[in-house]
N, C-alpha and C. Protein backbone atom coordinates (compact mmCIF):
# COMPACT_ATOMS: atom_id res chain seq x y z
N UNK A 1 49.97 -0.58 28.18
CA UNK A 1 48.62 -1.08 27.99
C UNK A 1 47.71 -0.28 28.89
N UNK A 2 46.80 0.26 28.26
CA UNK A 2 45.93 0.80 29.03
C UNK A 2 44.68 0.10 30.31
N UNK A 3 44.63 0.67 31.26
CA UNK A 3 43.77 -0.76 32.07
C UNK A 3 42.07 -0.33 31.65
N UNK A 4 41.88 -1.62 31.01
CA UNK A 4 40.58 -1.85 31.20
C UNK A 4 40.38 -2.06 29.71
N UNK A 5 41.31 -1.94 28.93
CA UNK A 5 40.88 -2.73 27.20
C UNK A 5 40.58 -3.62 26.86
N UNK A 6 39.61 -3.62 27.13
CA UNK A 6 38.92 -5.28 26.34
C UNK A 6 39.73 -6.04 25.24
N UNK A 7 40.81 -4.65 24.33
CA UNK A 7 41.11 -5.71 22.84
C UNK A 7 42.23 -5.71 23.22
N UNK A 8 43.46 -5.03 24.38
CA UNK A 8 44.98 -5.38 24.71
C UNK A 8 45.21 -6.89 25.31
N UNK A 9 45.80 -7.46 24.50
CA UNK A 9 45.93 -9.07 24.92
C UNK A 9 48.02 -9.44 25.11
N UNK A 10 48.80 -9.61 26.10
CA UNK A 10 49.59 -10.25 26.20
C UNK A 10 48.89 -11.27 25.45
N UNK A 11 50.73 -11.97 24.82
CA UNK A 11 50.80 -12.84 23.98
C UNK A 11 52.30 -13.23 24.11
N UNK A 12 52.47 -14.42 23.98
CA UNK A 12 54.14 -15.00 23.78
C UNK A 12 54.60 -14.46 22.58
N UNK A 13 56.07 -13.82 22.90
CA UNK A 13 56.56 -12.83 21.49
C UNK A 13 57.17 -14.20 20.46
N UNK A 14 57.69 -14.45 19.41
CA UNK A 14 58.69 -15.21 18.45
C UNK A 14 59.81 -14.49 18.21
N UNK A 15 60.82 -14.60 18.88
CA UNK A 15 61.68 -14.09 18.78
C UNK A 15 62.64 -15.51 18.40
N UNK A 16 64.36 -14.36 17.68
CA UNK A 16 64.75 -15.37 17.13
C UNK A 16 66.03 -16.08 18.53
N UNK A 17 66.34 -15.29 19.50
CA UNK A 17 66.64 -15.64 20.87
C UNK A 17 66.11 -16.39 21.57
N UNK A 18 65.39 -16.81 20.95
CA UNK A 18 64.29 -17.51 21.96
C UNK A 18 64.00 -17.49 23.73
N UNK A 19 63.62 -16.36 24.06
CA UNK A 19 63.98 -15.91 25.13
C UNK A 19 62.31 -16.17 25.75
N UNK A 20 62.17 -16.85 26.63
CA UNK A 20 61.56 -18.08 27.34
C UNK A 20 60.07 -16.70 27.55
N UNK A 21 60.71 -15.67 28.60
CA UNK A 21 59.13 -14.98 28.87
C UNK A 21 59.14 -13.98 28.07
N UNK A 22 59.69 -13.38 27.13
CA UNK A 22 59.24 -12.61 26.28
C UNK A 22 57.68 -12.53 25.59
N UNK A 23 57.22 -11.53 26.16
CA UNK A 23 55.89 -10.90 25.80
C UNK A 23 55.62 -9.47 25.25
N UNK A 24 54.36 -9.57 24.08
CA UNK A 24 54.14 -8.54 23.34
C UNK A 24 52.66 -8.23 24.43
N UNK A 25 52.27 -6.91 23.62
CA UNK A 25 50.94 -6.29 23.74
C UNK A 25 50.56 -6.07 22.62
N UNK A 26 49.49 -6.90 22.11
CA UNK A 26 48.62 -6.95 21.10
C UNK A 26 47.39 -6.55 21.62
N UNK A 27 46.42 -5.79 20.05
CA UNK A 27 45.04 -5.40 20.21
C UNK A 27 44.38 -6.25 18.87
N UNK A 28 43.48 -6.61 19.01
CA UNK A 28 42.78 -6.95 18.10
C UNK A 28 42.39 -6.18 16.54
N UNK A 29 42.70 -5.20 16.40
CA UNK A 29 43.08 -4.31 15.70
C UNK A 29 44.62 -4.26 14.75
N UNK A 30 45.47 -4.90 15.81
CA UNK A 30 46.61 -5.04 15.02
C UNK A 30 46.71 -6.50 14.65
N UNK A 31 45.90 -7.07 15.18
CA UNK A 31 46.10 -8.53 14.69
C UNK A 31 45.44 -8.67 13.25
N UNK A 32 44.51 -7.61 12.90
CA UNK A 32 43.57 -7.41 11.72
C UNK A 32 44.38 -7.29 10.56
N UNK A 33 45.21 -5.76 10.96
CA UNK A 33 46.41 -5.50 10.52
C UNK A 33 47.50 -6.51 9.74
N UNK A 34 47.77 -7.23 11.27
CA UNK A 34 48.80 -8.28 10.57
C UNK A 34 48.92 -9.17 9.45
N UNK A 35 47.07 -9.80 9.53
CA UNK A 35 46.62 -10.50 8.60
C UNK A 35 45.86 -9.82 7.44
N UNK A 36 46.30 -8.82 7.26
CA UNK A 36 45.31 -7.99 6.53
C UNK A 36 43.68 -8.35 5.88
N UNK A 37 43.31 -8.48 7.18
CA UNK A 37 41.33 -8.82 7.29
C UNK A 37 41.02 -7.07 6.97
N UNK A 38 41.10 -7.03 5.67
CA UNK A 38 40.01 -5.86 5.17
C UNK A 38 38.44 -5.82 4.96
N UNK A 39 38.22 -7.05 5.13
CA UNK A 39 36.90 -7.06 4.98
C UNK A 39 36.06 -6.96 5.91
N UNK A 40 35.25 -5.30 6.16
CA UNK A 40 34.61 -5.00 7.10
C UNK A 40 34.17 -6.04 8.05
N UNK A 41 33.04 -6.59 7.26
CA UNK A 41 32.72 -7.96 8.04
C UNK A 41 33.27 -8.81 8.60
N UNK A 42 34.56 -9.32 7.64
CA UNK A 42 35.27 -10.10 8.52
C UNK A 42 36.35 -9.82 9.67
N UNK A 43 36.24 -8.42 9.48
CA UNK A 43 37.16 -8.11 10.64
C UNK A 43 36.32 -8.19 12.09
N UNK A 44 35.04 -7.48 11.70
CA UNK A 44 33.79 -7.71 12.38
C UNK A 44 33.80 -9.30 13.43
N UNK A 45 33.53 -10.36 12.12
CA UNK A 45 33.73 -11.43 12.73
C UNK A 45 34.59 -12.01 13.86
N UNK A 46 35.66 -11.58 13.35
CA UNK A 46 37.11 -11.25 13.80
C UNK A 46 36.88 -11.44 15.37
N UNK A 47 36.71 -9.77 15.67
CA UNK A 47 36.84 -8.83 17.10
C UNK A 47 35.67 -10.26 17.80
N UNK A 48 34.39 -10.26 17.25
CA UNK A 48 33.38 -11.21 17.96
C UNK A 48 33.72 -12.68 18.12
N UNK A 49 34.58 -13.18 17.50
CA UNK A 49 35.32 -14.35 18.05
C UNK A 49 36.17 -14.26 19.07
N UNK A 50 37.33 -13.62 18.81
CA UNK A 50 38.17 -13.57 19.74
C UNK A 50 37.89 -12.66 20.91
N UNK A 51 36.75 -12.35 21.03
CA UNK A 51 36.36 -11.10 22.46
C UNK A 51 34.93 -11.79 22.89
N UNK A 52 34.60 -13.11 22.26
CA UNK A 52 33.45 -13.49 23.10
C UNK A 52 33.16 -13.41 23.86
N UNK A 53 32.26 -13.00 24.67
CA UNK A 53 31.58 -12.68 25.85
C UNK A 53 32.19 -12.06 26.82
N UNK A 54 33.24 -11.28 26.35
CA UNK A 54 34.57 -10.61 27.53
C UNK A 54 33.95 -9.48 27.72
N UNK A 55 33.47 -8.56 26.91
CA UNK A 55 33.41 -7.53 26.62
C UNK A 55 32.34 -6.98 27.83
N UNK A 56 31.37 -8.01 28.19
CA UNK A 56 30.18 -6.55 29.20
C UNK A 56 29.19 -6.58 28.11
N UNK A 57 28.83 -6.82 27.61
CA UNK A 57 28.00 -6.50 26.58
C UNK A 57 27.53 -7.20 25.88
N UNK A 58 27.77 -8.39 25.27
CA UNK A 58 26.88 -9.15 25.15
C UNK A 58 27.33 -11.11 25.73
N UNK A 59 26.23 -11.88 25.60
CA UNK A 59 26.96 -13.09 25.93
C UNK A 59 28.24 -13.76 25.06
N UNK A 60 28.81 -14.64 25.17
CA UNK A 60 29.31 -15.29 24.49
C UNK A 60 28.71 -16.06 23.04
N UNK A 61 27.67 -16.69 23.46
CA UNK A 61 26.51 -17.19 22.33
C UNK A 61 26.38 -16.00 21.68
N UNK A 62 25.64 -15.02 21.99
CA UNK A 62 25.32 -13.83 20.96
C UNK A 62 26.33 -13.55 20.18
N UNK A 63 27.55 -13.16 20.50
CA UNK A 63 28.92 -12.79 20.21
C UNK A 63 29.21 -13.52 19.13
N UNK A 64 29.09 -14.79 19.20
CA UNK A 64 29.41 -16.29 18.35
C UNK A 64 28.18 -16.32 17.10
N UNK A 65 27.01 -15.68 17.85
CA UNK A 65 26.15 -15.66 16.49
C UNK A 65 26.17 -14.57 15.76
N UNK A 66 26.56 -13.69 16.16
CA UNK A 66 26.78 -12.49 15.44
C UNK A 66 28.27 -12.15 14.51
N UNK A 67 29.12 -13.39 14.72
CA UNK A 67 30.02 -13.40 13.48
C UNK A 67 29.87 -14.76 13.07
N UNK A 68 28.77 -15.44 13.23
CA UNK A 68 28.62 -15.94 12.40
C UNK A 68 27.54 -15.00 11.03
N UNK A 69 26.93 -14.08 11.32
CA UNK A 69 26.07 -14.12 10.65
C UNK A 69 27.01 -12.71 9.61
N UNK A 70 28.13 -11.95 10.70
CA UNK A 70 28.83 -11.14 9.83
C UNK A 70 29.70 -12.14 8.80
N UNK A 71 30.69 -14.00 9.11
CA UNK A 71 30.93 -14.73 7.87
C UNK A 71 29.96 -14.17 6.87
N UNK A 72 28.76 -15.18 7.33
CA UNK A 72 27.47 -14.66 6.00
C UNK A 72 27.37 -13.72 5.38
N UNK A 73 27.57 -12.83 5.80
CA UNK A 73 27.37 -11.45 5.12
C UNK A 73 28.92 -11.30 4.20
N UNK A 74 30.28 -11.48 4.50
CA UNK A 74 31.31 -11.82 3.69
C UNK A 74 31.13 -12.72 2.74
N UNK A 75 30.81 -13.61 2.84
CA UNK A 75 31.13 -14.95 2.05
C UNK A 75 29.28 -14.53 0.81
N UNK A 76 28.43 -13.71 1.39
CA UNK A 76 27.35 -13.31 0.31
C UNK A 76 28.56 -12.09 -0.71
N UNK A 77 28.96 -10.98 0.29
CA UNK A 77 29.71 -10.42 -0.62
C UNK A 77 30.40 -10.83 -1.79
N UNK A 78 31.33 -11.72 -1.45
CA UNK A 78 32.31 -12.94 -1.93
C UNK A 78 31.54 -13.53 -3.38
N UNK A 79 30.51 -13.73 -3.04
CA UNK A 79 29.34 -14.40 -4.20
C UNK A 79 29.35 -13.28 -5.25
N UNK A 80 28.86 -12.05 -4.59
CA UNK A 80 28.78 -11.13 -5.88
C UNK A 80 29.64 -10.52 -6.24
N UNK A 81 30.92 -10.31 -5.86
CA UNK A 81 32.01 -9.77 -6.56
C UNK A 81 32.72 -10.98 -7.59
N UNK A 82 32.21 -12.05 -7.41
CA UNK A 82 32.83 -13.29 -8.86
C UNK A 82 31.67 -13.56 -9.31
N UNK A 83 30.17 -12.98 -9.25
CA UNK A 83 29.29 -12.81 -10.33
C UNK A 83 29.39 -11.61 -10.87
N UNK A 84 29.89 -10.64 -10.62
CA UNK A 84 30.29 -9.28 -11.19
C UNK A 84 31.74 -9.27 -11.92
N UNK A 85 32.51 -10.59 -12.25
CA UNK A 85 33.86 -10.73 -12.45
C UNK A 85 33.44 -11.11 -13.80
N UNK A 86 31.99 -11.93 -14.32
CA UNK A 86 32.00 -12.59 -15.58
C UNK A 86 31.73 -11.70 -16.49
């Protein structure tokens, strides 16, 4: 892990050993990945939830309103790709 990444997050691994401190290094990026969040925006949303106000850069509130307003912008997408379906 590199020092000073805002998106490298320890995390408890699932393993099938169940081995008590087993830990990964996750980035927010691969968590996108995992769940396959292709949608610009919502990946957008994504990073601004889970990095609220960590980052240096903006508050937490801002952070929180600004995926909310990237949802909006998905869920408008969302609208016109099943009015473009009929």
């Amino acid at each position: 892990m590199s020092s000073g990444n805002k998106y490298h997050r320890r995390i408890r691994g699932l393993s099938q050993y169940k081995q008590q401190d087993q830990q990964v290094v996750v980035d927010v990026y691969s968590v996108l990945t995992a769940f396959d969040v292709t949608h610009p925006a919502l990946a957008h949303a994504a990073k601004k939830i889970l990095c609220a106000g960590l980052r240096n850069k903006a508050s937490k509130l801002q952070d929180l309103t600004e995926a909310v307003d990237a949802i909006n912008r998905a869920i408008e997408d969302c609208k016109m790709e099943k009015g473009n379906e009929s």
